[in-house]
Protein backbone atom coordinates (compact mmCIF):
# COMPACT_ATOMS: atom_id res chain seq x y z
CA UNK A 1 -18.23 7.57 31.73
CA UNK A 2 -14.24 8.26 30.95
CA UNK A 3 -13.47 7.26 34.67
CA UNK A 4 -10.73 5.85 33.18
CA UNK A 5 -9.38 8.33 31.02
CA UNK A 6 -9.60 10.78 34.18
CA UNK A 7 -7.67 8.54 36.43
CA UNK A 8 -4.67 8.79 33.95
CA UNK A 9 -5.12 12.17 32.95
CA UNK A 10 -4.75 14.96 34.98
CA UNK A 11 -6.28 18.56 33.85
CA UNK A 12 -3.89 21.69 33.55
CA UNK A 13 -4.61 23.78 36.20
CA UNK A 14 -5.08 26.50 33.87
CA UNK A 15 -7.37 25.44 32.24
CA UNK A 16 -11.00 24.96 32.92
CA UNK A 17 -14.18 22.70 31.31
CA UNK A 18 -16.45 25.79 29.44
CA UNK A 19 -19.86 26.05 31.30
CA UNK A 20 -22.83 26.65 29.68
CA UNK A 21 -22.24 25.43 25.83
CA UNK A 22 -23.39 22.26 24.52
CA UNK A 23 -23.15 20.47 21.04
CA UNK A 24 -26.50 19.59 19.33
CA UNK A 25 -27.47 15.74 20.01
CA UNK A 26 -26.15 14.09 17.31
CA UNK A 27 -26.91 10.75 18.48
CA UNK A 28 -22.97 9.77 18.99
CA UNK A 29 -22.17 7.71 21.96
CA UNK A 30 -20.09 9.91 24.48
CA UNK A 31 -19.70 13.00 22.51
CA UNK A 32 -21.58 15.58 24.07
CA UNK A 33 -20.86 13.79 27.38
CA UNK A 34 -17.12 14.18 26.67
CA UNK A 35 -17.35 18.20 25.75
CA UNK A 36 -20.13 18.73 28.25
CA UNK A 37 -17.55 17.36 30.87
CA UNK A 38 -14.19 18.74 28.97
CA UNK A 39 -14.41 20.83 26.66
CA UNK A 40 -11.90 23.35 27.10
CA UNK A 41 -9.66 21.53 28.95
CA UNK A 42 -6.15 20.44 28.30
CA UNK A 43 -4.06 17.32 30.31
CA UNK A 44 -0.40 16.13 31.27
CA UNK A 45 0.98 19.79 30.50
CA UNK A 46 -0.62 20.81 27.13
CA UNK A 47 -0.10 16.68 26.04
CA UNK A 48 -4.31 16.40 24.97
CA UNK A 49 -7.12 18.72 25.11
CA UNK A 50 -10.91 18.69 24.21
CA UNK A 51 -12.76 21.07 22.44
CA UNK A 52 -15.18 23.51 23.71
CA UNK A 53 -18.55 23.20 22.26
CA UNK A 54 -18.13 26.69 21.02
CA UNK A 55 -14.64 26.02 19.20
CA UNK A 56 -16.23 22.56 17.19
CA UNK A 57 -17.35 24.54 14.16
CA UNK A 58 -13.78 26.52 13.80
CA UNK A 59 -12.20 23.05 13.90
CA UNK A 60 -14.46 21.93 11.38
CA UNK A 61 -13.69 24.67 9.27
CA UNK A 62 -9.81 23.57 9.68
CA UNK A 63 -10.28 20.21 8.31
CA UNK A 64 -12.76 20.81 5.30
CA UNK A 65 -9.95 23.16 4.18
CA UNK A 66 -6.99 20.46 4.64
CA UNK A 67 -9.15 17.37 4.52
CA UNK A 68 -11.98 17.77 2.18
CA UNK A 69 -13.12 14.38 1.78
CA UNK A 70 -13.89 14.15 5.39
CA UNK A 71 -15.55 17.09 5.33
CA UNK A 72 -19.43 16.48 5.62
CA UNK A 73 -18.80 13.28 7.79
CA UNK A 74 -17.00 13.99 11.30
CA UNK A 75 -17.00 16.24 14.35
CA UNK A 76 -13.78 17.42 15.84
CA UNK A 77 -13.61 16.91 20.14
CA UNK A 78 -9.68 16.58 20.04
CA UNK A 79 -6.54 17.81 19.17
CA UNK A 80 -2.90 16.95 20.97
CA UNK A 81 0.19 18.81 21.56
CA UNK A 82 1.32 18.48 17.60
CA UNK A 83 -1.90 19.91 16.72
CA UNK A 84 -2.85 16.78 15.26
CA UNK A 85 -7.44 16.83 15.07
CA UNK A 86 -9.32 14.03 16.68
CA UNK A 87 -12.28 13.45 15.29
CA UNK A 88 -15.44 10.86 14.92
CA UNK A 89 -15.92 9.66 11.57
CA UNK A 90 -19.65 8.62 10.87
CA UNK A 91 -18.27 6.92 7.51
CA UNK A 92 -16.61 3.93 9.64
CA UNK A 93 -17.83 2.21 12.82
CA UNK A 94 -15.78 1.41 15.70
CA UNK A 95 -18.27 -1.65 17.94
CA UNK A 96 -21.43 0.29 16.81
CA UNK A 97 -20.10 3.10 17.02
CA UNK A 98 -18.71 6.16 14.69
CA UNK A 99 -14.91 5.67 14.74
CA UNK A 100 -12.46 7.81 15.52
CA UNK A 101 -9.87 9.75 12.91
CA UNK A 102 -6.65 11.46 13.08
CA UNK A 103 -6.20 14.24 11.15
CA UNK A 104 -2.29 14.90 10.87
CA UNK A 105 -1.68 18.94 9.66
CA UNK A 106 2.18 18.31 9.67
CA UNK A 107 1.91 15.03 7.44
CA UNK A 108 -1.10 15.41 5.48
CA UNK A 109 -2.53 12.81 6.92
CA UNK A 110 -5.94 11.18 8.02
CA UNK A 111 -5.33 7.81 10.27
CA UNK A 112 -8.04 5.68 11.18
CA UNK A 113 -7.72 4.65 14.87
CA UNK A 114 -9.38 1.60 15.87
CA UNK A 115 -11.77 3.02 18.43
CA UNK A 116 -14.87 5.04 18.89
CA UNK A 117 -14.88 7.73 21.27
CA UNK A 118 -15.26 5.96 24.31
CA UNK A 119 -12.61 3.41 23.99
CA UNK A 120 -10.44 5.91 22.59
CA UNK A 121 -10.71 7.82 26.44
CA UNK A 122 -11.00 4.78 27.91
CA UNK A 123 -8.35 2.09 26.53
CA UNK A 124 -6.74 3.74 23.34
CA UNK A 125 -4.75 6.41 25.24
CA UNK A 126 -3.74 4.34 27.67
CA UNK A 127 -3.11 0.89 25.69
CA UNK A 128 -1.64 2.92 22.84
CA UNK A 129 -1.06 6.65 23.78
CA UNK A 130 2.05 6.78 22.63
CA UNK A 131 1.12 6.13 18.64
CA UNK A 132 -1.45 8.53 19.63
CA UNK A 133 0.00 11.26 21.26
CA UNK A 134 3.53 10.56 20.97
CA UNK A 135 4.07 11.03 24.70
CA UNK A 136 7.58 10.47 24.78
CA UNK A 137 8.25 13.56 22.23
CA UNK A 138 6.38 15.58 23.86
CA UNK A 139 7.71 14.90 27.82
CA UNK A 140 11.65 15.08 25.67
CA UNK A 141 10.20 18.54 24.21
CA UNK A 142 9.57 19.83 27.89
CA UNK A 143 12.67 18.83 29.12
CA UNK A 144 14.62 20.40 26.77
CA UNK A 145 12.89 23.68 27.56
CA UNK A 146 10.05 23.51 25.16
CA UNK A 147 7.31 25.51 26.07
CA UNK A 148 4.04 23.74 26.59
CA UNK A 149 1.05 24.89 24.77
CA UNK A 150 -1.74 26.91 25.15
CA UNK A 151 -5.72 26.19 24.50
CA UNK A 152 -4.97 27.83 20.93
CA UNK A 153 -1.62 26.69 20.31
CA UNK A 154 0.40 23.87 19.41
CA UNK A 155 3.89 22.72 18.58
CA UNK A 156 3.93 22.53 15.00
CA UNK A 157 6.60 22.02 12.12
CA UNK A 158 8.43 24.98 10.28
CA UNK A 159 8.46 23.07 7.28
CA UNK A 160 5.63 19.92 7.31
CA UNK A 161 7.05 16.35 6.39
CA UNK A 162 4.95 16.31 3.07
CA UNK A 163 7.54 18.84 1.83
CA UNK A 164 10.68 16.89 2.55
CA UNK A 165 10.64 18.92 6.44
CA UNK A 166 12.45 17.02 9.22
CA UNK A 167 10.79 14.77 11.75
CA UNK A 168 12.74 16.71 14.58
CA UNK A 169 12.82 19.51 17.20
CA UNK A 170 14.82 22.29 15.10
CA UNK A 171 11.95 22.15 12.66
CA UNK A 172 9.41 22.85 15.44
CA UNK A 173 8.24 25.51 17.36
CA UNK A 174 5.10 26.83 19.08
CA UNK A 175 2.03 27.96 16.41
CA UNK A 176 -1.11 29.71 16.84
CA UNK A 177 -3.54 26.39 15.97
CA UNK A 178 -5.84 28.13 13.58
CA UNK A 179 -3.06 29.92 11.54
CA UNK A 180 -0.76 26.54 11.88
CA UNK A 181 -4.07 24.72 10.38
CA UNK A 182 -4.29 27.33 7.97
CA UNK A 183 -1.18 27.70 6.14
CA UNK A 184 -0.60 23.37 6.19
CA UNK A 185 -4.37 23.14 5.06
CA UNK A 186 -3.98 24.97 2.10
CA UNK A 187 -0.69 23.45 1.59
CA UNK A 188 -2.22 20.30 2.05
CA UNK A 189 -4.43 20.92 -0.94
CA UNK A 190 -1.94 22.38 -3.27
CA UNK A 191 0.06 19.62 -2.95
CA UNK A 192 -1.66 16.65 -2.69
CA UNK A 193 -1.86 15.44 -6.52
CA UNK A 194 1.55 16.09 -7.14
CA UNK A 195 4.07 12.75 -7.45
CA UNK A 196 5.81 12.07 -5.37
CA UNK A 197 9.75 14.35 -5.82
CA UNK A 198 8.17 16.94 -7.43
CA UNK A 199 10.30 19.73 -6.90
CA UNK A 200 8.09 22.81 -5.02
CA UNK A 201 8.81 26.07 -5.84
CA UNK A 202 6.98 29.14 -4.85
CA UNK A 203 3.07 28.88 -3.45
CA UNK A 204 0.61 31.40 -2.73
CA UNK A 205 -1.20 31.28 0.37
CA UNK A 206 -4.64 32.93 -0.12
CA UNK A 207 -6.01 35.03 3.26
């Protein structure tokens, strides 16, 4: 399984699958196979990574608090360079399958993607990885110096794009993931009823 997906991903060298910890069975096609073989690892210089068995309930802590609705019904195994969660949705199937969900922290966010979790490793990155992953932005990010990011980290936006922030590199830089998550999450929720050009003054972010 995900023969594919390793022939056109290559694993940081850095970074290593975690040994010992596996999910519960929870009767989803591929993903305990994926973090049993993975988890921990990141690919193409910080571009992908899956999560450590371990790390799945902090991630699903991170998206109940930005994406409530999705809260009872997916498991996190994925996040990219943008820290932008991957996760299967049991709500939706994908050819039998639980289908997959992006969960966008700098947008507010959650895209369907039309795959479960094997075709996503197997033909989804590679048919489609750049709507995905946004592989081009992140190899122009490198080149321009950008550091690439840790296990913990990703590249995320000073000010996110649901509060008129810029869809560019000067309003980017490198984040801790869970206080990134955090601070969006609960912005997220604070602003998610309000119409659209309502002007935002001050908010309180609670610890």
């Amino acid at each position: 399984m995900f023969d594919a997906f390793q022939r056109n991903f290559t694993s940081d060298p850095d970074r290593v699958p975690e040994a010992g910890e596996v999910l519960p069975n929870l009767g989803i096609s591929g993903l305990n196979e994926l973090i049993a073989q993975f988890g921990g690892t990141s690919f193409n210089k910080g571009l992908y990574g899956v999560v450590r068995a371990s790390d799945v309930p902090e991630w699903m802590a991170r998206i109940s608090l930005g994406f409530p609705k999705f809260a009872n019904r997916t498991v996190c195994f994925g996040y990219d360079w943008l820290g932008r969660a991957f996760a299967v949705d049991v709500g939706r199937l994908e050819q039998g399958q639980p289908g997959v969900l992006m969960l966008e922290p700098g947008t507010g966010e959650a895209l369907e993607v039309p795959a479960n979790i094997q075709t996503f490793h197997e033909h989804e990155l590679m048919e489609s990885g750049e709507a995905a992953l946004a592989i081009d932005a992140h190899k122009r990010w490198l080149a321009r110096g950008g550091v690439e990011p840790a296990y913990a980290e990703c590249i995320g936006y000073k000010v996110p794009l649901f509060l008129s922030g810029v869809d560019e590199f000067g309003n980017m830089e490198l984040s801790d993931l869970d206080v990134y998550w955090h601070i969006m999450g609960q912005l997220i929720v604070k602003t998610r009823e309000l119409p659209e050009g309502t002007p935002i003054g001050r908010i309180t972010i609670g610890d």
